[in-house]
N, C-alpha and C. Protein backbone atom coordinates (compact mmCIF):
# COMPACT_ATOMS: atom_id res chain seq x y z
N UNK A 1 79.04 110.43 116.45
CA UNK A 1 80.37 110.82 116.86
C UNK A 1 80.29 112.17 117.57
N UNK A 2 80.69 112.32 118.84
CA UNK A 2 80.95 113.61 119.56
C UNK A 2 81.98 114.61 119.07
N UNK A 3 81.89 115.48 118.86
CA UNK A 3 82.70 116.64 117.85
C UNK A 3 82.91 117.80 118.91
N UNK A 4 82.78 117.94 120.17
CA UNK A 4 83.20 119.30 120.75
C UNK A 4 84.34 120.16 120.66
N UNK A 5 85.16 120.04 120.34
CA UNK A 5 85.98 121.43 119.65
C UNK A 5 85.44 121.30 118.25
N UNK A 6 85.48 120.30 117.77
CA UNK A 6 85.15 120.65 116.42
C UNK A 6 83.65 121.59 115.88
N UNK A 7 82.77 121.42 117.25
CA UNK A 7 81.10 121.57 116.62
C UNK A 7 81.30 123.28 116.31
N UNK A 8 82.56 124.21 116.23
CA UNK A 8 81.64 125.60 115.14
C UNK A 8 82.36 125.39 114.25
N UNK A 9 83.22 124.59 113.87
CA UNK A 9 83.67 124.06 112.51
C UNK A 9 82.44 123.53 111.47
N UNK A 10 81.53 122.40 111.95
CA UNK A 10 80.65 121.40 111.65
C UNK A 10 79.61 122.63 111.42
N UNK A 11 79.66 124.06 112.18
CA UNK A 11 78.37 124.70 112.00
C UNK A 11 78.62 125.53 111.24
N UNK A 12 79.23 125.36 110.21
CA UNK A 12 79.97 126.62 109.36
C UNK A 12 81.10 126.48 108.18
N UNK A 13 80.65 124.91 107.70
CA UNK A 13 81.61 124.36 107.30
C UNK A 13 82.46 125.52 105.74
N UNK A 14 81.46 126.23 105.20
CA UNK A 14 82.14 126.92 104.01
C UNK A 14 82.90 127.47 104.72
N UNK A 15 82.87 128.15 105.94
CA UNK A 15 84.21 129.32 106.73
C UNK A 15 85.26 128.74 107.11
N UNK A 16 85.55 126.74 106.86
CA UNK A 16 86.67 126.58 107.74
C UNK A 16 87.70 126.41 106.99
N UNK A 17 88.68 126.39 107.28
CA UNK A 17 90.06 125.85 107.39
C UNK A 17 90.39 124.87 107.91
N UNK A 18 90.84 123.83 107.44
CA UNK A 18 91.65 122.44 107.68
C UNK A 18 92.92 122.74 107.03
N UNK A 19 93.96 122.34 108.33
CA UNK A 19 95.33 122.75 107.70
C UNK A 19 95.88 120.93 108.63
N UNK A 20 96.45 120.51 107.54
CA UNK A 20 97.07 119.63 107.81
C UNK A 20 98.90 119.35 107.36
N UNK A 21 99.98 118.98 109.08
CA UNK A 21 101.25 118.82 108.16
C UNK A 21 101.31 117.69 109.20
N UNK A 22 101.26 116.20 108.65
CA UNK A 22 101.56 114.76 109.42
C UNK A 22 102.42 114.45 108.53
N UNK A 23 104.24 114.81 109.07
CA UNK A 23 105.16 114.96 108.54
C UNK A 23 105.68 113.46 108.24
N UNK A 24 105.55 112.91 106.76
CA UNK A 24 106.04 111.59 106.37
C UNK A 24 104.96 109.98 106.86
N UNK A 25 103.98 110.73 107.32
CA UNK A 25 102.98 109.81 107.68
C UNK A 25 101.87 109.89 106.84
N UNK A 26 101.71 110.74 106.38
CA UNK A 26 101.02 110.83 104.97
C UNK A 26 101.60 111.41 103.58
N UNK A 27 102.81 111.56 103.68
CA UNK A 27 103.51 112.26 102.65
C UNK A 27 104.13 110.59 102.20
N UNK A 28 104.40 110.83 101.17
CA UNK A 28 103.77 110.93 99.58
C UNK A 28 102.08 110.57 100.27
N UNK A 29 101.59 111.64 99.29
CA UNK A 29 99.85 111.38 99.50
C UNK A 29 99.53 109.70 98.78
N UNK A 30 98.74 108.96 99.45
CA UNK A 30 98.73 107.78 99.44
C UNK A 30 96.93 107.63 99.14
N UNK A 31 96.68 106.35 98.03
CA UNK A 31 95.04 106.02 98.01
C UNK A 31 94.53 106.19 99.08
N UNK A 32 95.10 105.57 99.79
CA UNK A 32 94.53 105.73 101.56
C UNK A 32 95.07 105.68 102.43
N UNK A 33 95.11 105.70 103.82
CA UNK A 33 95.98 106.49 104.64
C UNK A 33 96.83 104.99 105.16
N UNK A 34 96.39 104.04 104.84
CA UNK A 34 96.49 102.49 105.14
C UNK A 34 98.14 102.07 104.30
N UNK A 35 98.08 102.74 103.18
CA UNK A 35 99.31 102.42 102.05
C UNK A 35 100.22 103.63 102.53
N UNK A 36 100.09 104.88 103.16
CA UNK A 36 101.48 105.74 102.91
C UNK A 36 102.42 105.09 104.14
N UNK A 37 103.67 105.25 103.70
CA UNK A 37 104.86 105.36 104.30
C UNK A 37 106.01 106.30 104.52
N UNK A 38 106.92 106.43 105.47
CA UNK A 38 107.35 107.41 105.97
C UNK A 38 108.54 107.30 104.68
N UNK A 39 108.93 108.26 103.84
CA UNK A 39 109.99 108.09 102.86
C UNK A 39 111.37 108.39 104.22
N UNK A 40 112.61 108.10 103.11
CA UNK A 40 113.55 107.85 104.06
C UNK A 40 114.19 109.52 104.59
N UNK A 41 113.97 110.01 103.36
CA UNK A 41 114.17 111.98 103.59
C UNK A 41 113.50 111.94 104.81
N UNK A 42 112.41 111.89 105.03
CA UNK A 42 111.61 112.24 106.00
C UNK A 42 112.15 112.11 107.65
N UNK A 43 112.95 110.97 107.38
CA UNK A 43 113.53 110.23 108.77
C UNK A 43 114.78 110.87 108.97
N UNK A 44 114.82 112.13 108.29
CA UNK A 44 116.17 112.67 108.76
C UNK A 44 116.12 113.88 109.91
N UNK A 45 116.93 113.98 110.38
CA UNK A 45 117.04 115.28 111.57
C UNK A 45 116.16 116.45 110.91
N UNK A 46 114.94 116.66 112.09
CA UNK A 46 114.54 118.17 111.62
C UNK A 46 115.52 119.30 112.15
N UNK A 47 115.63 120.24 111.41
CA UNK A 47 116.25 121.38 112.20
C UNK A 47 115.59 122.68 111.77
N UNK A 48 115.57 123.69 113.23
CA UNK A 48 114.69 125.07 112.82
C UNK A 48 115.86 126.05 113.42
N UNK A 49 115.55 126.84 111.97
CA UNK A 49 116.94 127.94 112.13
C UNK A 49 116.64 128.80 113.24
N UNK A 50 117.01 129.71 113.55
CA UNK A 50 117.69 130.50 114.76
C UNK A 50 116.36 131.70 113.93
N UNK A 51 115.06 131.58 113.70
CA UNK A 51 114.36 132.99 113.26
C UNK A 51 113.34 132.41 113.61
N UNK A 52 112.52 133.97 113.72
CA UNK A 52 110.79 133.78 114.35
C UNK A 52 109.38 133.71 113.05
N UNK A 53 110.35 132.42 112.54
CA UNK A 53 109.39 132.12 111.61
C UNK A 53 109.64 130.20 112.29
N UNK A 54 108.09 130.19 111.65
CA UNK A 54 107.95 128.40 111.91
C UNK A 54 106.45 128.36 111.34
N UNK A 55 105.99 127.08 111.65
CA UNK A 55 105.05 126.34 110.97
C UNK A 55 103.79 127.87 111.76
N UNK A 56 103.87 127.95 112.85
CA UNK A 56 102.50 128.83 113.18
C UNK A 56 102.24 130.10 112.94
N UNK A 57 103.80 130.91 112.04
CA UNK A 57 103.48 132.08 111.60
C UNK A 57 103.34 131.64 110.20
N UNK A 58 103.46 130.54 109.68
CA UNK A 58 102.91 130.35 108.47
C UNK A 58 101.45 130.26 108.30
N UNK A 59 100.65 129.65 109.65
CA UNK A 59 100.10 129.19 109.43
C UNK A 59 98.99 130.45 110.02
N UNK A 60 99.36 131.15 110.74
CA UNK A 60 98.55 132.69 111.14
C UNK A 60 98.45 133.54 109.46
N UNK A 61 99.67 133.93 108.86
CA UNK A 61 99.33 133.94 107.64
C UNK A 61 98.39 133.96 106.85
N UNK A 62 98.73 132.55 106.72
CA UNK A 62 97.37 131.64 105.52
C UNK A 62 96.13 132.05 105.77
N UNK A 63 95.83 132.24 107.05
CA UNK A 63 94.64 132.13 107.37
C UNK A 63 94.22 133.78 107.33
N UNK A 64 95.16 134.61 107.79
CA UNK A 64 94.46 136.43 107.93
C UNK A 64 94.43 136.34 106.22
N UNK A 65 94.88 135.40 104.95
CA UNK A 65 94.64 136.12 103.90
C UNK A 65 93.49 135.23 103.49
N UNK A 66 92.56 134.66 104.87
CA UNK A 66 91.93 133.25 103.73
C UNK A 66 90.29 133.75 104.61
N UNK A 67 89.64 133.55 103.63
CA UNK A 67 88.30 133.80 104.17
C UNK A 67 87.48 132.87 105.71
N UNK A 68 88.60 132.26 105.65
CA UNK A 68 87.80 131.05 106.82
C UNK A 68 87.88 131.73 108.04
N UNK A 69 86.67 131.26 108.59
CA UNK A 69 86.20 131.98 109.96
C UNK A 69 86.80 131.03 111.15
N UNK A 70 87.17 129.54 110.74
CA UNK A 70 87.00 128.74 111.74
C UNK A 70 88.94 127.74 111.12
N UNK A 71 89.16 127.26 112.17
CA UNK A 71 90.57 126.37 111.81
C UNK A 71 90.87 124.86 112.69
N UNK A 72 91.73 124.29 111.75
CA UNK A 72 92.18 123.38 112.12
C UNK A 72 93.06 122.72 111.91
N UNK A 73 94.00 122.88 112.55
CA UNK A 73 95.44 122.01 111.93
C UNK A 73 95.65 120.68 112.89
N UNK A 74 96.53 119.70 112.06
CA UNK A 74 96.93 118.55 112.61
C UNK A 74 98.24 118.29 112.86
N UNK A 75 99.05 117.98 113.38
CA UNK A 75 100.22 117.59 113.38
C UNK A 75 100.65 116.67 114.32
N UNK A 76 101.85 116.30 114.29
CA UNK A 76 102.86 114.86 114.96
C UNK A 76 103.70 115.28 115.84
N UNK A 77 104.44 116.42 115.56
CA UNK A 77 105.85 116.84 116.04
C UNK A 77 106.17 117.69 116.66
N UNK A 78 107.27 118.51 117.39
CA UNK A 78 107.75 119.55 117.63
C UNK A 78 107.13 120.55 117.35
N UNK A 79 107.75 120.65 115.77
CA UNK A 79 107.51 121.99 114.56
C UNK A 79 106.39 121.91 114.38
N UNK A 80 105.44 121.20 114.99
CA UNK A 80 103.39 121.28 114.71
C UNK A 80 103.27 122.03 115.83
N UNK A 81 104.21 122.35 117.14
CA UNK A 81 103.34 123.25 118.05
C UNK A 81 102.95 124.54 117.90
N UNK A 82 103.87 125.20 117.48
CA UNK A 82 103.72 126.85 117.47
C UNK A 82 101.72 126.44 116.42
N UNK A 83 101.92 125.73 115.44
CA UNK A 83 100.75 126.07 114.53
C UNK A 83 99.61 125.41 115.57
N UNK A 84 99.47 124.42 116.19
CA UNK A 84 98.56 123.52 117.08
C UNK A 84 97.95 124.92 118.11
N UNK A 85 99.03 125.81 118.37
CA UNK A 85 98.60 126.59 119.41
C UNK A 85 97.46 128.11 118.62
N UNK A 86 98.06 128.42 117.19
CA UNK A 86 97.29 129.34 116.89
C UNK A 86 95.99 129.42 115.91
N UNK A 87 95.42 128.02 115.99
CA UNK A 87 94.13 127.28 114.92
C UNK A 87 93.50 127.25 116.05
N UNK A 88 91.56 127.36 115.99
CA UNK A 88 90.82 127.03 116.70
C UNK A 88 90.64 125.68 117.26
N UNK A 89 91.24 124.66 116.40
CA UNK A 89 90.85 123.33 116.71
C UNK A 89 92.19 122.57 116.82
N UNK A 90 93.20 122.25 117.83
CA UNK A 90 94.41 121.77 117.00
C UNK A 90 94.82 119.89 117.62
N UNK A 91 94.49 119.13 116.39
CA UNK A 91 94.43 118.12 116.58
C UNK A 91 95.80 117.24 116.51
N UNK A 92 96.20 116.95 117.59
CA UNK A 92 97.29 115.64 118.06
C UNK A 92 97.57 114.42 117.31
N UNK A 93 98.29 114.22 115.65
CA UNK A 93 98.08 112.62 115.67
C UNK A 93 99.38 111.96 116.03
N UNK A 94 98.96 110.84 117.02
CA UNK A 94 99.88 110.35 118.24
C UNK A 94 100.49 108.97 117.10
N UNK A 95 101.91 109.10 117.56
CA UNK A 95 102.49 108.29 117.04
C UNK A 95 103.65 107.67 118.50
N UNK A 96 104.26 106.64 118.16
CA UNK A 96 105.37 106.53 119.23
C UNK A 96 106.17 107.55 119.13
N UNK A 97 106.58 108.43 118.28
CA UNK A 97 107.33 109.35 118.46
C UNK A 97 106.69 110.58 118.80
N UNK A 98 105.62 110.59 119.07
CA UNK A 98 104.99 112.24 119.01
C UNK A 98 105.42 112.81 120.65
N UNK A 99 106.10 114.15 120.76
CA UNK A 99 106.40 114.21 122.38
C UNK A 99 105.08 114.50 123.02
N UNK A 100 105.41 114.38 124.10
CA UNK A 100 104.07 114.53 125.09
C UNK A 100 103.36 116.20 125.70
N UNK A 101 104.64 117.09 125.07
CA UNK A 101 104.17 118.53 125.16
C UNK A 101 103.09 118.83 123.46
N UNK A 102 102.93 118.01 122.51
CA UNK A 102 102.26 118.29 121.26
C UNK A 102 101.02 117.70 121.95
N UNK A 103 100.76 116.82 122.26
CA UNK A 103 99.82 116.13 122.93
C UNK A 103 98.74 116.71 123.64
N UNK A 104 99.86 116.93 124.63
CA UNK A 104 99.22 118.38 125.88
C UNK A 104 98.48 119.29 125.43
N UNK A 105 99.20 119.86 123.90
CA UNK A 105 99.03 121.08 123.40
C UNK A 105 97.64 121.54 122.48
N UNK A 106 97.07 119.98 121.79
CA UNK A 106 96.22 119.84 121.18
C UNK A 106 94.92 119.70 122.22
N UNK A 107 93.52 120.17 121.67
CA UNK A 107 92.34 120.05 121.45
C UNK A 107 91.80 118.71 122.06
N UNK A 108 92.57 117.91 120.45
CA UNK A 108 91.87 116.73 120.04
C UNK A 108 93.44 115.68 120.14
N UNK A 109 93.42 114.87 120.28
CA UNK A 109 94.34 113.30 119.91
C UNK A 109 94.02 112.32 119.27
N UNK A 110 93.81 111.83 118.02
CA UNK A 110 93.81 110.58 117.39
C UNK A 110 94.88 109.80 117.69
N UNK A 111 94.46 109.03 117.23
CA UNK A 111 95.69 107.13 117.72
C UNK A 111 95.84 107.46 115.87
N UNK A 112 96.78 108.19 115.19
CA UNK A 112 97.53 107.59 114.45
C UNK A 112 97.04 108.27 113.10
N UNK A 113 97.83 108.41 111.89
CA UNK A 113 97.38 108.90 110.41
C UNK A 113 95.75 108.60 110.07
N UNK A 114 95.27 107.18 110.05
CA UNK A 114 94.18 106.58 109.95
C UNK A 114 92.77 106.99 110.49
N UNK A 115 93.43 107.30 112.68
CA UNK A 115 92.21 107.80 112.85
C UNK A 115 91.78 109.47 112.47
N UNK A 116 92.60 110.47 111.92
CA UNK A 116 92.92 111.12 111.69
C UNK A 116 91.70 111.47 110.12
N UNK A 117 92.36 110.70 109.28
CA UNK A 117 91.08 110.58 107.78
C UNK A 117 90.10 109.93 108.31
N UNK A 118 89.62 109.32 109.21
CA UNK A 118 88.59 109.25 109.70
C UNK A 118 87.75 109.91 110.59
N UNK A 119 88.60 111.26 111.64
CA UNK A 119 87.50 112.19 111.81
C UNK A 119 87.61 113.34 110.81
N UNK A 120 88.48 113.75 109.96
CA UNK A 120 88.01 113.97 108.78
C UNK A 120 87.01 113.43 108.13
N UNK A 121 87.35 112.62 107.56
CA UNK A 121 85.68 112.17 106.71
C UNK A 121 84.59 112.19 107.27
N UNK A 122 84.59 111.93 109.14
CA UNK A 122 83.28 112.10 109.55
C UNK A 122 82.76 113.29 109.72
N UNK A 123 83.97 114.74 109.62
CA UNK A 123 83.15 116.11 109.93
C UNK A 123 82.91 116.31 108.59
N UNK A 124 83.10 115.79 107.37
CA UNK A 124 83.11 116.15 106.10
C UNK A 124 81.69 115.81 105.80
N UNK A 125 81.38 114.77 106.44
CA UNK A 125 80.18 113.77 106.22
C UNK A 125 79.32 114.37 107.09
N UNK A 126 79.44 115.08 108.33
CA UNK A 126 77.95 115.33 109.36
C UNK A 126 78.01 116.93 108.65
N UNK A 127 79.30 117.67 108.11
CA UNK A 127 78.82 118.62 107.92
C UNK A 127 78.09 119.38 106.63
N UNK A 128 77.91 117.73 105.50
CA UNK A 128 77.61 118.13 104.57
C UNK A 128 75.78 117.81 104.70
């Protein structure tokens, strides 16, 4: 498997960070990515208040208090860009609904939740 954004992740695996939010596509955490479903909460209107907080100053945060040298977040939506833009690696999972500026915005694009735990498990697997 070819890994180029991912390969100083794969070379350094104790320093990274994997940040994942695939909003209702894996929530409720599921045996496998094959059984989760989108709950119906999930399918309701997102809305982001009127402040300069969102998913990527959370996610700048996490990371200045976290030892990892290296990052990676995933997301679907809107509210995944600000974080897609400030991780070293920021991976796209494409759904019919995902807009085409998250897309743009990412690294990487998987086809969907599934292929998603699967290049997971494979950097988990080449980098162990």
């Amino acid at each position: 498997m070819a890994f180029g954004p991912l390969a100083p992740l794969r070379a350094d695996p104790g320093a990274g960070a994997v940040l994942l939010d695939v909003d209702g596509t894996l929530a409720p955490i599921a045996p496998h990515p094959d059984q989760s479903a989108v709950p119906d909460a999930t399918r309701a209107l997102e809305a982001r208040p009127p402040v300069a907080v969102g998913k990527g100053t959370a996610v700048r945060d996490l990371l200045a208090s976290s030892p990892a040298a290296r990052s990676l977040y995933a997301g679907d939506d809107l509210t995944d860009l600000d974080a897609l833009r400030v991780v070293d690696v920021g991976v796209a999972v494409r759904s019919d609904e995902t807009p085409p500026v998250v897309l743009k915005a990412a690294a990487i694009v998987v086809e969907g939740p599934v292929a998603l735990a699967d290049l997971l498990a494979g950097l988990a697997v080449d980098s162990a």
